[in-house]
N, C-alpha and C. Protein backbone atom coordinates (compact mmCIF):
# COMPACT_ATOMS: atom_id res chain seq x y z
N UNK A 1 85.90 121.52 136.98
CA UNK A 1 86.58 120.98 135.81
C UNK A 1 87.74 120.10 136.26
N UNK A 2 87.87 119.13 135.67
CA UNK A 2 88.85 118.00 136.03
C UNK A 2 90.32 118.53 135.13
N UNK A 3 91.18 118.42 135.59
CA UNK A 3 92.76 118.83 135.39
C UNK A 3 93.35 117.32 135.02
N UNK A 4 93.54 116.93 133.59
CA UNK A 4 93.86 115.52 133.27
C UNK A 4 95.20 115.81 132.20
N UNK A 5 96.53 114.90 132.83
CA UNK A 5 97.53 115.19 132.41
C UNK A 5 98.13 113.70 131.30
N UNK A 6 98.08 114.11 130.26
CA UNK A 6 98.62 112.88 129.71
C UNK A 6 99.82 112.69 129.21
N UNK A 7 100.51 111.43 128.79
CA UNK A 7 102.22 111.28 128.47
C UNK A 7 101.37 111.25 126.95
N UNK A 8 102.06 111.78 125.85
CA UNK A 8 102.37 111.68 124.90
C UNK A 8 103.69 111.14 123.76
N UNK A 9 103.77 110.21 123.29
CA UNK A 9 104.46 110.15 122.30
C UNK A 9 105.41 111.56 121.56
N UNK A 10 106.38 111.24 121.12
CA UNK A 10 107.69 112.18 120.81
C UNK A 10 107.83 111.77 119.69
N UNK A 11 106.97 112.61 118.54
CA UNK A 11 106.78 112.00 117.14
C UNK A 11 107.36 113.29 116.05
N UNK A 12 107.51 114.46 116.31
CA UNK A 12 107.96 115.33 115.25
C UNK A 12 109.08 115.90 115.71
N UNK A 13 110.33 116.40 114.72
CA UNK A 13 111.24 117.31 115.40
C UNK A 13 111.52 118.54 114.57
N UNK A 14 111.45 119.83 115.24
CA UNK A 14 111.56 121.51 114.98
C UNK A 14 112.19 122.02 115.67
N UNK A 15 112.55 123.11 114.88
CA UNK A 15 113.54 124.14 115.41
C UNK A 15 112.85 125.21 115.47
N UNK A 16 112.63 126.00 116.60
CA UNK A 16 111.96 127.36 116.97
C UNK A 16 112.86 128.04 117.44
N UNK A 17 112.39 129.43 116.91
CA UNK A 17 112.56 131.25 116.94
C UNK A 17 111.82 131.58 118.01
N UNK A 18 112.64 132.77 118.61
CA UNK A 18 111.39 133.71 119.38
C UNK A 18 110.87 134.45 118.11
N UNK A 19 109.51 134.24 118.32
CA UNK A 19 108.76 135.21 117.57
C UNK A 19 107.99 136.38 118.21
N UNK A 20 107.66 137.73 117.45
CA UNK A 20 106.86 138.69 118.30
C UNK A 20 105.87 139.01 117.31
N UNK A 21 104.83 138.78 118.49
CA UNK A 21 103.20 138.73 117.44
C UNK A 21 102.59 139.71 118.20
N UNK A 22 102.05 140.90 118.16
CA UNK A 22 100.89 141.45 118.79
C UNK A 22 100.26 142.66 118.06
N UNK A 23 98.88 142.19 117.81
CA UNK A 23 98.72 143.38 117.24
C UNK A 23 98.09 144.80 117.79
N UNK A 24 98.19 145.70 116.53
CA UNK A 24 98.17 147.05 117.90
C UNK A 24 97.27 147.32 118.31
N UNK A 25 97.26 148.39 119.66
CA UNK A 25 96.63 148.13 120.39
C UNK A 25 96.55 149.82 120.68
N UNK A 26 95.41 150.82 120.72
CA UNK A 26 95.67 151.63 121.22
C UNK A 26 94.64 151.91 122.95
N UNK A 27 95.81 151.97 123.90
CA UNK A 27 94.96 151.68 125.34
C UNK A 27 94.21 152.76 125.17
N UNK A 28 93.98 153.89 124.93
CA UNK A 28 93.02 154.92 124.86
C UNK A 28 91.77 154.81 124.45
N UNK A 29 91.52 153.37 123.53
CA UNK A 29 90.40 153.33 122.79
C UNK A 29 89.61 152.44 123.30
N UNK A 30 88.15 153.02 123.36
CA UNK A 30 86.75 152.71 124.15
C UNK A 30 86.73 151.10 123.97
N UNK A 31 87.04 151.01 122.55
CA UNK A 31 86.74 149.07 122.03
C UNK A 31 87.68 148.65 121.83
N UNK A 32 87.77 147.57 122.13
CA UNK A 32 89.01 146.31 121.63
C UNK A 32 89.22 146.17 120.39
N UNK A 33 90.51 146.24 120.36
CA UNK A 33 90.88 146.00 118.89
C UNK A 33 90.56 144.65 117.88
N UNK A 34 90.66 144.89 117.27
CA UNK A 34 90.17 143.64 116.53
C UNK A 34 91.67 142.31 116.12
N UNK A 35 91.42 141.29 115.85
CA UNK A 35 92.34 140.93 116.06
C UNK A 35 92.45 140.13 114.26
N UNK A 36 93.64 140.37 113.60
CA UNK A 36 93.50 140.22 112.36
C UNK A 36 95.08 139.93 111.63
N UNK A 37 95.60 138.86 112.47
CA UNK A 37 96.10 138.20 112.09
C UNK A 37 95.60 136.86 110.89
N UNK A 38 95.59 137.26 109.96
CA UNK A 38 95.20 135.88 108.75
C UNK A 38 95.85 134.92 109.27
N UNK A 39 97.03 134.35 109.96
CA UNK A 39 97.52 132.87 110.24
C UNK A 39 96.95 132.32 111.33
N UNK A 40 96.64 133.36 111.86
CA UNK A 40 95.44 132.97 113.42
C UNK A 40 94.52 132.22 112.68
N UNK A 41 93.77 132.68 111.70
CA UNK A 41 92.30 132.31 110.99
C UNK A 41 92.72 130.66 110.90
N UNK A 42 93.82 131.15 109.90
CA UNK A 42 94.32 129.86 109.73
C UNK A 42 94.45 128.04 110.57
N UNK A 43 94.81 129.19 111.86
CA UNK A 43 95.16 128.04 112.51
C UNK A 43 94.05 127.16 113.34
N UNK A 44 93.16 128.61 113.45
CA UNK A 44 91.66 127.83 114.26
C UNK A 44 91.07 127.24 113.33
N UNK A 45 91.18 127.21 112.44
CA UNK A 45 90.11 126.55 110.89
C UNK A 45 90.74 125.37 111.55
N UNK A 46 92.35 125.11 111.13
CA UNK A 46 92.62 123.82 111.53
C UNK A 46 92.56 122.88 112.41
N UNK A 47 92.55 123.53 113.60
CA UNK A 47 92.51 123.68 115.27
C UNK A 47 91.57 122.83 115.95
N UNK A 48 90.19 123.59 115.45
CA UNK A 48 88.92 123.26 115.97
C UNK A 48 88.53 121.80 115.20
N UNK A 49 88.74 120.86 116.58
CA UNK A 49 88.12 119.42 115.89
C UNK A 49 86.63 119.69 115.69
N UNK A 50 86.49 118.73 114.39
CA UNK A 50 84.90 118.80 113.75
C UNK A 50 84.57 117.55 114.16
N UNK A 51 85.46 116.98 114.25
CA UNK A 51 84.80 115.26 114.45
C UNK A 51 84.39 115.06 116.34
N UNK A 52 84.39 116.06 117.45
CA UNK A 52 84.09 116.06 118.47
C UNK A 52 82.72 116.09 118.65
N UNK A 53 82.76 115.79 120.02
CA UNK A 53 80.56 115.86 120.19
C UNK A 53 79.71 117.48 119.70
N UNK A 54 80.97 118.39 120.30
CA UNK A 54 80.26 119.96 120.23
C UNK A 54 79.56 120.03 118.64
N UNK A 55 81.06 119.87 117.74
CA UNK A 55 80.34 119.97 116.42
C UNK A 55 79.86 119.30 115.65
N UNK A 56 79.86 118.11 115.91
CA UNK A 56 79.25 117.21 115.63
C UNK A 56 77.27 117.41 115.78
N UNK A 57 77.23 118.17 116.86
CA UNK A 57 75.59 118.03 117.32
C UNK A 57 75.26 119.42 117.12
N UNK A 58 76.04 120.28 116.72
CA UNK A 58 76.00 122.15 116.29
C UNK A 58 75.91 122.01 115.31
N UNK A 59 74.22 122.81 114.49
CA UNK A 59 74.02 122.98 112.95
C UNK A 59 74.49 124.75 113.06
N UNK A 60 75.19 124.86 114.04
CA UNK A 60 75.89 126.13 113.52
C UNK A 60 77.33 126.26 115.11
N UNK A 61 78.30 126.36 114.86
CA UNK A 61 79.45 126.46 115.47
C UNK A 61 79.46 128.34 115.94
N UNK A 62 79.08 128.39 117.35
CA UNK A 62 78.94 129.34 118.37
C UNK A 62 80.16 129.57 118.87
N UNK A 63 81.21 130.78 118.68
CA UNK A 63 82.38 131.04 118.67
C UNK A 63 82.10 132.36 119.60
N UNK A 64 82.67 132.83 120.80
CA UNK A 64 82.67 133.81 121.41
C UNK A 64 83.91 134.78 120.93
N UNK A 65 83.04 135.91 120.46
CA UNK A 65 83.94 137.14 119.75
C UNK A 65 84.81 137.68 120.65
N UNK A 66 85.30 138.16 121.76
CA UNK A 66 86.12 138.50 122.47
C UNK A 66 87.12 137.55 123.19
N UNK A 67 88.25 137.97 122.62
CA UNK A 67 89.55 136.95 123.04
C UNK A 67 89.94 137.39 124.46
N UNK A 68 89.86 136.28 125.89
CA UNK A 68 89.72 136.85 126.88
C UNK A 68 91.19 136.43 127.43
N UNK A 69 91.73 137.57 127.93
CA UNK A 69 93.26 137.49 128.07
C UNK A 69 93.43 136.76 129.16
N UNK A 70 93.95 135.49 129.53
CA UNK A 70 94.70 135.01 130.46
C UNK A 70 93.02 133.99 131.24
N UNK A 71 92.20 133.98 130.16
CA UNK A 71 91.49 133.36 131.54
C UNK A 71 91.26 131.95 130.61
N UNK A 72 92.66 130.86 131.21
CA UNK A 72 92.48 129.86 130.80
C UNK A 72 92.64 128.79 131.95
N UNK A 73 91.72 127.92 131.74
CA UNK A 73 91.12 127.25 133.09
C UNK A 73 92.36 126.22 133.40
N UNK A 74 92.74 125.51 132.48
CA UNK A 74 94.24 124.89 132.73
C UNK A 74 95.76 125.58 133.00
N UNK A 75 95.61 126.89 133.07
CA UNK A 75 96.95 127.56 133.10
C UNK A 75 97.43 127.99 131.67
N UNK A 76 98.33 128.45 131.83
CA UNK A 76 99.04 129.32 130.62
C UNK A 76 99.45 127.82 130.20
N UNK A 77 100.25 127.93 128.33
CA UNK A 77 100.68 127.03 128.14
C UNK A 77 101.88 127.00 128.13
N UNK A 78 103.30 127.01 128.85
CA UNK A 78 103.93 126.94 129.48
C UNK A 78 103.73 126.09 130.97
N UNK A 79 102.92 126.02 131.44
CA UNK A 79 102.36 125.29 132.62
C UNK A 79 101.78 123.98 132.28
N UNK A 80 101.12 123.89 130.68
CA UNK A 80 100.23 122.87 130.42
C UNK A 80 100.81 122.08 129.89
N UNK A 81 102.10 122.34 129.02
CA UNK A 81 102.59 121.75 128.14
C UNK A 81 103.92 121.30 128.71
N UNK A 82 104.40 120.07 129.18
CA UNK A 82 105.64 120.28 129.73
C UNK A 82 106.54 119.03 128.99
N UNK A 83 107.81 119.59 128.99
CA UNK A 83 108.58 118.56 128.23
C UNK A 83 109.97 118.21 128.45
N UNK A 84 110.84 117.69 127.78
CA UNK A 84 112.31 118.05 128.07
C UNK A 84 112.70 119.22 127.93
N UNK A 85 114.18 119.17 128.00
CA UNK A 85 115.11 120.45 128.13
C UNK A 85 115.09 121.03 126.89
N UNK A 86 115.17 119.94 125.72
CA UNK A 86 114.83 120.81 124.06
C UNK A 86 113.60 120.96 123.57
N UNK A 87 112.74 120.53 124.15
CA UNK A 87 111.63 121.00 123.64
C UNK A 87 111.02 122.60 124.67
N UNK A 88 112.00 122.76 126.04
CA UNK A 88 111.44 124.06 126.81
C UNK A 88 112.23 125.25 125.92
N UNK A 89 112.94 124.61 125.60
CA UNK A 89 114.03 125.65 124.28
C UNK A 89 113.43 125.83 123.39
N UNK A 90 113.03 124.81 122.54
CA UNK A 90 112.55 125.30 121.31
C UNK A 90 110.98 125.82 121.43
N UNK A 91 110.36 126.10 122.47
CA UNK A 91 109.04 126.25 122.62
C UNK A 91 108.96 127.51 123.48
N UNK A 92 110.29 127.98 124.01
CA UNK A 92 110.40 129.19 124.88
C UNK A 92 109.43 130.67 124.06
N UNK A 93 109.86 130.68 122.60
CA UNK A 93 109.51 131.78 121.41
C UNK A 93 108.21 131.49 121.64
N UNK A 94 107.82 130.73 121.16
CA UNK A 94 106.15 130.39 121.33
C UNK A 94 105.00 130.82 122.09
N UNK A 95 105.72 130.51 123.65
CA UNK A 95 104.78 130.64 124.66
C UNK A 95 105.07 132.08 125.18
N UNK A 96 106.15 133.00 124.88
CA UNK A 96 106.44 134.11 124.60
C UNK A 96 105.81 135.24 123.78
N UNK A 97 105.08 134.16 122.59
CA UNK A 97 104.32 134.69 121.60
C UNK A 97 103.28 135.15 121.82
N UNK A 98 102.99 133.36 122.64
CA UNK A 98 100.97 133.44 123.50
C UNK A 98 101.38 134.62 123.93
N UNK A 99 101.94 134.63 125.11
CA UNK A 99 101.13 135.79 125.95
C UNK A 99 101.44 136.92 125.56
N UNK A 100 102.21 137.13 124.69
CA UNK A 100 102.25 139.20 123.96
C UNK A 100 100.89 138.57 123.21
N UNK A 101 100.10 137.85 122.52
CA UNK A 101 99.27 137.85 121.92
C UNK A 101 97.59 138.11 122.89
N UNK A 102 97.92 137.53 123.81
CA UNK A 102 96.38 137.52 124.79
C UNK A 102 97.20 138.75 126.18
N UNK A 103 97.73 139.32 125.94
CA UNK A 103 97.88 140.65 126.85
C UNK A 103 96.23 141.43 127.10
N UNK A 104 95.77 141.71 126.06
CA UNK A 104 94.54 142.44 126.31
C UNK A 104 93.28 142.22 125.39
N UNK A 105 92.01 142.17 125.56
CA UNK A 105 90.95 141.38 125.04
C UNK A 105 90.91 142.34 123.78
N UNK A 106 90.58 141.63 122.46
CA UNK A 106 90.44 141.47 121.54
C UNK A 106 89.21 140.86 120.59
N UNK A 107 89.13 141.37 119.24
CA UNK A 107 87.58 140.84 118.62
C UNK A 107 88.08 140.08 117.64
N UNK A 108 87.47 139.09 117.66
CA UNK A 108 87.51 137.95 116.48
C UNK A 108 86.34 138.54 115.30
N UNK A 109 87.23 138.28 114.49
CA UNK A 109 86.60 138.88 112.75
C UNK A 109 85.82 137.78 112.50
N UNK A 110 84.78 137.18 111.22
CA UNK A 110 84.89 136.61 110.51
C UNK A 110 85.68 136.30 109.32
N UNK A 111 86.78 135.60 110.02
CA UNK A 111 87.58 134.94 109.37
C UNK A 111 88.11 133.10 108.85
N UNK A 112 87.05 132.61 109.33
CA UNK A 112 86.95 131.28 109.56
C UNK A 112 86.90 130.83 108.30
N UNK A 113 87.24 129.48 108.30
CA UNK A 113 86.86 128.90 107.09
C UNK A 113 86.54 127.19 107.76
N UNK A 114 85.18 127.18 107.38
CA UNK A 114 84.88 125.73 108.20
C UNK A 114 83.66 125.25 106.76
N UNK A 115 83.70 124.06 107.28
CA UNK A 115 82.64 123.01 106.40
C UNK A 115 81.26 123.66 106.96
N UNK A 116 80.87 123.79 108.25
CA UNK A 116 79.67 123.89 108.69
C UNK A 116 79.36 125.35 109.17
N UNK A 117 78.48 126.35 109.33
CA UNK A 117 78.51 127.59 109.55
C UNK A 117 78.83 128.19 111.29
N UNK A 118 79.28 129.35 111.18
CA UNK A 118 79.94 129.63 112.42
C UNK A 118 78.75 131.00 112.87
N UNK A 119 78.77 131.20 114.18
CA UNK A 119 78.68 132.57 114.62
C UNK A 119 79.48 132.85 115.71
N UNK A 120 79.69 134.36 115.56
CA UNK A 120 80.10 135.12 116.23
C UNK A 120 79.08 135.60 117.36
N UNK A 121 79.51 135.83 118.89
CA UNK A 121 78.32 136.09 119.59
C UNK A 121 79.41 136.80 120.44
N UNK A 122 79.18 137.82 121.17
CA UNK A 122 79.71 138.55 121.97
C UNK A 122 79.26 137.83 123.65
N UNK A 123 79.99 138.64 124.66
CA UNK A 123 79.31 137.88 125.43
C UNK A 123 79.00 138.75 126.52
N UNK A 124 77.89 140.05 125.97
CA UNK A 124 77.20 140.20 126.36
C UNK A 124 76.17 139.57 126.06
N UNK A 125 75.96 138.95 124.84
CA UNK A 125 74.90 138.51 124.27
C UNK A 125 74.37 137.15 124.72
N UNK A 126 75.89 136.82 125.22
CA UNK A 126 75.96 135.05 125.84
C UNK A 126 75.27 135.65 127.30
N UNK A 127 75.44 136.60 128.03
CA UNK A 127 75.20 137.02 129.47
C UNK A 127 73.45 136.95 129.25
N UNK A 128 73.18 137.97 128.28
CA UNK A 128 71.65 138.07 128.04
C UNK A 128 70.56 136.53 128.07
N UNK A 129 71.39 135.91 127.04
CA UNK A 129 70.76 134.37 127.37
C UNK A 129 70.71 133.49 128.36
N UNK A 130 71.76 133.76 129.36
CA UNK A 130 71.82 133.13 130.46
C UNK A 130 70.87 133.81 131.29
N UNK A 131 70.57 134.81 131.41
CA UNK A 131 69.54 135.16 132.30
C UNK A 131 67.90 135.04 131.81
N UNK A 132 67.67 134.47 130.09
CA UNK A 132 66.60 134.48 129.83
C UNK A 132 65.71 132.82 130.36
N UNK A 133 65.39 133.24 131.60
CA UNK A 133 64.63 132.18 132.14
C UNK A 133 63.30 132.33 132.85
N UNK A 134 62.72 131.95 132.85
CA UNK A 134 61.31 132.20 133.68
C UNK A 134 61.71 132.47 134.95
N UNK A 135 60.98 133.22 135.65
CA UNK A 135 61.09 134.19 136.91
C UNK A 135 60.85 133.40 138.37
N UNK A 136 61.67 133.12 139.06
CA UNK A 136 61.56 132.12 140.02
C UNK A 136 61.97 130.77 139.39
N UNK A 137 62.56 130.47 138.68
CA UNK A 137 62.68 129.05 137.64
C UNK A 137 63.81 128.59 138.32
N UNK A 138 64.34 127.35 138.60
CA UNK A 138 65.55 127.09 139.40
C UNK A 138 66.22 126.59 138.19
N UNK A 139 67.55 127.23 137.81
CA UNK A 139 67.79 126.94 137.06
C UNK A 139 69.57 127.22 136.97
N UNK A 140 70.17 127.20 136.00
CA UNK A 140 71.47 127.13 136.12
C UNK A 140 71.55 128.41 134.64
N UNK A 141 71.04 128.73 134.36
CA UNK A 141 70.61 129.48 133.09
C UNK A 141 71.46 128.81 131.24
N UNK A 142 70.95 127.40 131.13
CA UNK A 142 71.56 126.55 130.40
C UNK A 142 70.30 126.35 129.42
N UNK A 143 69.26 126.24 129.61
CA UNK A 143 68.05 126.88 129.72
C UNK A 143 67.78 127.59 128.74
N UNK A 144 67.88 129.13 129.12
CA UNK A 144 68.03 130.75 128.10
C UNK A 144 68.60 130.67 127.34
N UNK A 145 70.00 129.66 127.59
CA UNK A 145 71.04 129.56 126.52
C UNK A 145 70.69 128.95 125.30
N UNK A 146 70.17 127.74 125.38
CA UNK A 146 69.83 126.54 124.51
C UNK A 146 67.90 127.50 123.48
N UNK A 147 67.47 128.20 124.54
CA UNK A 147 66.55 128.82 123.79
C UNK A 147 66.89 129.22 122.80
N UNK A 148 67.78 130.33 123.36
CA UNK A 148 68.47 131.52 122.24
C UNK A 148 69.15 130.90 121.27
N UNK A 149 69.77 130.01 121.53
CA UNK A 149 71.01 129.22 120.41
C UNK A 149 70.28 128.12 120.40
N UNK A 150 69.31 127.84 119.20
CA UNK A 150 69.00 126.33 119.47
C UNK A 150 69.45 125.54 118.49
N UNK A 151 70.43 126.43 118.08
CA UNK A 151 71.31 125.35 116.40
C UNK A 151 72.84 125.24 117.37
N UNK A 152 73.13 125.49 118.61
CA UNK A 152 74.18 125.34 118.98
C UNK A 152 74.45 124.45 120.15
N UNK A 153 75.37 123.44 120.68
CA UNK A 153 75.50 122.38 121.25
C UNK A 153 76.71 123.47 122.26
N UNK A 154 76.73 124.49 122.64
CA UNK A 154 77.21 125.08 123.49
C UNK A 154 77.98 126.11 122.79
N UNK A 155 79.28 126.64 123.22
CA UNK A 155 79.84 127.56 122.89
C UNK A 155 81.54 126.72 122.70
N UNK A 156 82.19 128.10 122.03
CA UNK A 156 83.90 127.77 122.20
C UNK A 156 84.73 129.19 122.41
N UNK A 157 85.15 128.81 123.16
CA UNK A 157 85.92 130.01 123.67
C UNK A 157 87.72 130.02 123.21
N UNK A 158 88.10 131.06 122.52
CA UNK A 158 89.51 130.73 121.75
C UNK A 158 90.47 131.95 122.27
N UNK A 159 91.43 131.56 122.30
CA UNK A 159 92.91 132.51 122.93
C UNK A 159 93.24 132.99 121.67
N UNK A 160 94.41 134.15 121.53
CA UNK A 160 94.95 134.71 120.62
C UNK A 160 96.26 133.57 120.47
N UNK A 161 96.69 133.36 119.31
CA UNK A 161 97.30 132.00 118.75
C UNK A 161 99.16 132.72 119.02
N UNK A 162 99.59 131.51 119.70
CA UNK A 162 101.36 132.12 119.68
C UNK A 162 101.94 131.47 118.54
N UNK A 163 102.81 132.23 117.78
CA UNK A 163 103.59 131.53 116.51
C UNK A 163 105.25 131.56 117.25
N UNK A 164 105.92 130.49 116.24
CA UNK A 164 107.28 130.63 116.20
C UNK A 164 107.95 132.12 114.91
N UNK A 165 109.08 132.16 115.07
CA UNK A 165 109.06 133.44 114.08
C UNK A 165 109.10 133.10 112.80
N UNK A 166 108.83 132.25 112.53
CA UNK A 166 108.64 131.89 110.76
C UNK A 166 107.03 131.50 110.55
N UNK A 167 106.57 131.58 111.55
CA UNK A 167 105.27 130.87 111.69
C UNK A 167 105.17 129.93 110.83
N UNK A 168 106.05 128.91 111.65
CA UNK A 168 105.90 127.13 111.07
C UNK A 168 104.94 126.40 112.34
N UNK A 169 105.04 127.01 113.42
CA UNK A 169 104.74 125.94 114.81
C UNK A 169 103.50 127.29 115.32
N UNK A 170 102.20 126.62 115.63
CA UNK A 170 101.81 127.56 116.37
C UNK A 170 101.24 126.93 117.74
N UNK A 171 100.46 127.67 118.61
CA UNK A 171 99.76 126.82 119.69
C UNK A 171 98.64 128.00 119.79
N UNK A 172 97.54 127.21 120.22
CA UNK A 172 96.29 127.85 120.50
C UNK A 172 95.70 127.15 121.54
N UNK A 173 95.07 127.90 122.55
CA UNK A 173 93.91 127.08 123.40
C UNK A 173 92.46 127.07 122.69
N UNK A 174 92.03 126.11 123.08
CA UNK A 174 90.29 126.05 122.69
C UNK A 174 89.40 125.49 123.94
N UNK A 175 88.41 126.01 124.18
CA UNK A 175 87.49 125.73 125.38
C UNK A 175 86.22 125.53 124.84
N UNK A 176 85.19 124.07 125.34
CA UNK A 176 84.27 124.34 124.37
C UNK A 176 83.46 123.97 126.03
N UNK A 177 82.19 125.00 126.41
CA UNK A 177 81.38 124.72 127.30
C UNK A 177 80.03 124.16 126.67
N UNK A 178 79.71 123.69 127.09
CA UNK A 178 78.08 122.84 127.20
C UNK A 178 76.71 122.79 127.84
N UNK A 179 76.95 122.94 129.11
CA UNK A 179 76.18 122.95 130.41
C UNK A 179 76.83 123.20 131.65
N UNK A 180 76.28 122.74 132.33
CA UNK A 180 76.63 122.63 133.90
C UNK A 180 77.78 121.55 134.33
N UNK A 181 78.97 121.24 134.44
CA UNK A 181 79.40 120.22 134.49
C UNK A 181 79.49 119.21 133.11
N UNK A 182 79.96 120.56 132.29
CA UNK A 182 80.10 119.69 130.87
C UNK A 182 81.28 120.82 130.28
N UNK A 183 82.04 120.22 129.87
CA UNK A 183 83.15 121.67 129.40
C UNK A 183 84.20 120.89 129.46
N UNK A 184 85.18 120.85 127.95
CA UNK A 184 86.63 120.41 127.63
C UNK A 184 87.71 121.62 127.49
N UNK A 185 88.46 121.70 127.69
CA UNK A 185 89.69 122.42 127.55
C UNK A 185 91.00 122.19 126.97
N UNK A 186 92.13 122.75 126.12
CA UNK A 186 92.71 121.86 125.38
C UNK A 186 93.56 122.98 124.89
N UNK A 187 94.92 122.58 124.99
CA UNK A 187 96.02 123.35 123.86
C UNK A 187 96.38 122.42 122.65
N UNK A 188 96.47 123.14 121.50
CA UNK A 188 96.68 122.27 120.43
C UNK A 188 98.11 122.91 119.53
N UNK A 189 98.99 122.40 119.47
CA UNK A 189 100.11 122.57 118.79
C UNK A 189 99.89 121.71 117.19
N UNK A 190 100.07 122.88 116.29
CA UNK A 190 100.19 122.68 115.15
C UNK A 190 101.36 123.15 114.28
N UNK A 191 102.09 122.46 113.36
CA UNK A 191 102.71 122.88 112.19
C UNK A 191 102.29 122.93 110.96
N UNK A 192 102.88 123.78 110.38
CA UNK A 192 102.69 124.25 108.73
C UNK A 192 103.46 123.16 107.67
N UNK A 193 102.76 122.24 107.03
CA UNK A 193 102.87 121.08 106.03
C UNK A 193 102.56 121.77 104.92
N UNK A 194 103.64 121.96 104.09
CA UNK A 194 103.42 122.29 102.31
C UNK A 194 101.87 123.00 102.68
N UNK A 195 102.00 124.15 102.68
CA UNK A 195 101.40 125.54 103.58
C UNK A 195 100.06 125.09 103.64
N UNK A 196 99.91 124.00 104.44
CA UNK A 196 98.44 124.18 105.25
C UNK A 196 98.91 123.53 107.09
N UNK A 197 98.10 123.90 107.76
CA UNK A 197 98.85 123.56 109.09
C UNK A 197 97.92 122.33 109.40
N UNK A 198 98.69 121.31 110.39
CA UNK A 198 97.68 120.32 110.56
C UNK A 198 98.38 120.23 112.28
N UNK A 199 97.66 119.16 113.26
CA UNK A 199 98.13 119.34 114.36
C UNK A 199 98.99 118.12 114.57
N UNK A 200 99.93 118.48 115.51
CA UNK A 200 101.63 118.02 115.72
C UNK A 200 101.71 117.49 117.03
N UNK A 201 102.30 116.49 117.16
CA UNK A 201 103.47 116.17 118.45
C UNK A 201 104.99 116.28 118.99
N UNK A 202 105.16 117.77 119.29
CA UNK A 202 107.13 117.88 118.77
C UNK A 202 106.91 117.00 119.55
N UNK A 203 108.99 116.56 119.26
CA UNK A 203 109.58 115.93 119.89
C UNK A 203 109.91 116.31 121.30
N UNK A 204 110.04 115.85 122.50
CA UNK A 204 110.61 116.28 123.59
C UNK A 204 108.93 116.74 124.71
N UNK A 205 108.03 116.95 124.08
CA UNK A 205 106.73 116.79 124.67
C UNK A 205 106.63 115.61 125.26
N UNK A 206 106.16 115.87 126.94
CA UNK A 206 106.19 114.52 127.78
C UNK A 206 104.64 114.22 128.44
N UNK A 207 103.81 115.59 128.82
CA UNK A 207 102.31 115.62 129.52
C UNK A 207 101.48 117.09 129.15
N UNK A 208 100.64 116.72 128.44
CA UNK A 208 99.38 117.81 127.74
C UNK A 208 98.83 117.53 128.84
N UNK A 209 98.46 118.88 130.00
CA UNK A 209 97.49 118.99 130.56
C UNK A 209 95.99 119.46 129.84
N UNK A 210 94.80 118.55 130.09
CA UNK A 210 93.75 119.13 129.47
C UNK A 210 92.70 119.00 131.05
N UNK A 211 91.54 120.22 130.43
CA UNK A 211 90.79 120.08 132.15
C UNK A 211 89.10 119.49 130.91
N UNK A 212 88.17 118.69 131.39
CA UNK A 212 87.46 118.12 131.26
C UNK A 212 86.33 118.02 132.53
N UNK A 213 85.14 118.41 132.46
CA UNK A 213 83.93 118.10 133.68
C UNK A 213 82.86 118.06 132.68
């Protein structure tokens, strides 16, 4: 995956809170908790571009149900997102947020709200398809995948969402794989506009790392 850093424009200005988001969690228990924050829902509805190739060519949007803690191919966002001195201030709460939020893996509900239909797929289920290939077949198991999912143009893989403490500002990662040497990566900072969230450029943001192959 290619690591591509871009300058951005310094187009919005906010004031951020530390906020504390996590929901509970009991370590004793066999399954992951579910994760059921409603502003999360919120924010991936908004989040997830529709106008990209994935969904664009998906007659159904393939969402992996387990939120996988810390395994993001560009780095935490604190690492990805870098800016001036007021925007590491006002974004300190945030990225504080992420990671009490992706501490430990978690299940995505159906909670979505999209134009086009979604599934939920675990990934054992994603593991199962990757291995469904003919026996001796040289293959990359992209294959099994596209069998099993043949309304889906790959998968997306989503982090647990960090808020500011008013939850005006949030950030989320999104990962959408494809094939072999096909896979975007991406943090998306959004604010809350006369209460629907749309996505933002604070001010003081200087280089969005995104990874792309």
């Amino acid at each position: 995956m290619k690591i591509l850093g871009l300058v951005l424009p310094c187009v919005v200005m906010i004031s951020i809170a530390v906020s504390q988001v996590r929901p509970d969690h009991n370590p004793s228990a066999s399954h992951p908790q579910t994760y059921g924050d409603s502003d999360a829902y919120d924010v991936y509805s908004a989040a997830i571009p529709m106008d990209n190739w994935y969904c664009e060519n998906s007659k159904t949007l393939l969402i992996v149900q387990e939120i996988p803690p810390a395994e993001w191919s560009i780095g935490s966002p604190k690492g990805a997102l870098q800016g001036d001195a007021e925007f590491r201030k006002a974004f300190a709460g945030v990225f504080r947020s992420f990671n009490e939020a992706n501490q430990q893996k978690m299940l995505l509900e159906h909670r979505f709200t999209f134009q086009k239909p979604y599934r939920l797929v675990s990934k054992d289920e994603l593991d199962a398809a990757f291995r469904n290939v003919p026996q001796n077949a040289i293959s990359d198991g992209w294959e099994g995948f596209r069998d099993s999912f043949p309304d889906s143009s790959g998968y997306l893989i989503l982090s647990g969402v960090g808020f500011n403490a008013d939850k005006t500002i949030a950030v989320v990662y999104i990962e959408h794989r494809c094939g072999n040497m096909c896979s975007q990566a991406q943090y998306y900072i959004l604010k809350k506009v006369d209460g629907q969230w749309v996505k933002c450029v604070p001010k003081g943001l200087k280089t969005e790392m995104r990874g792309e192959s």
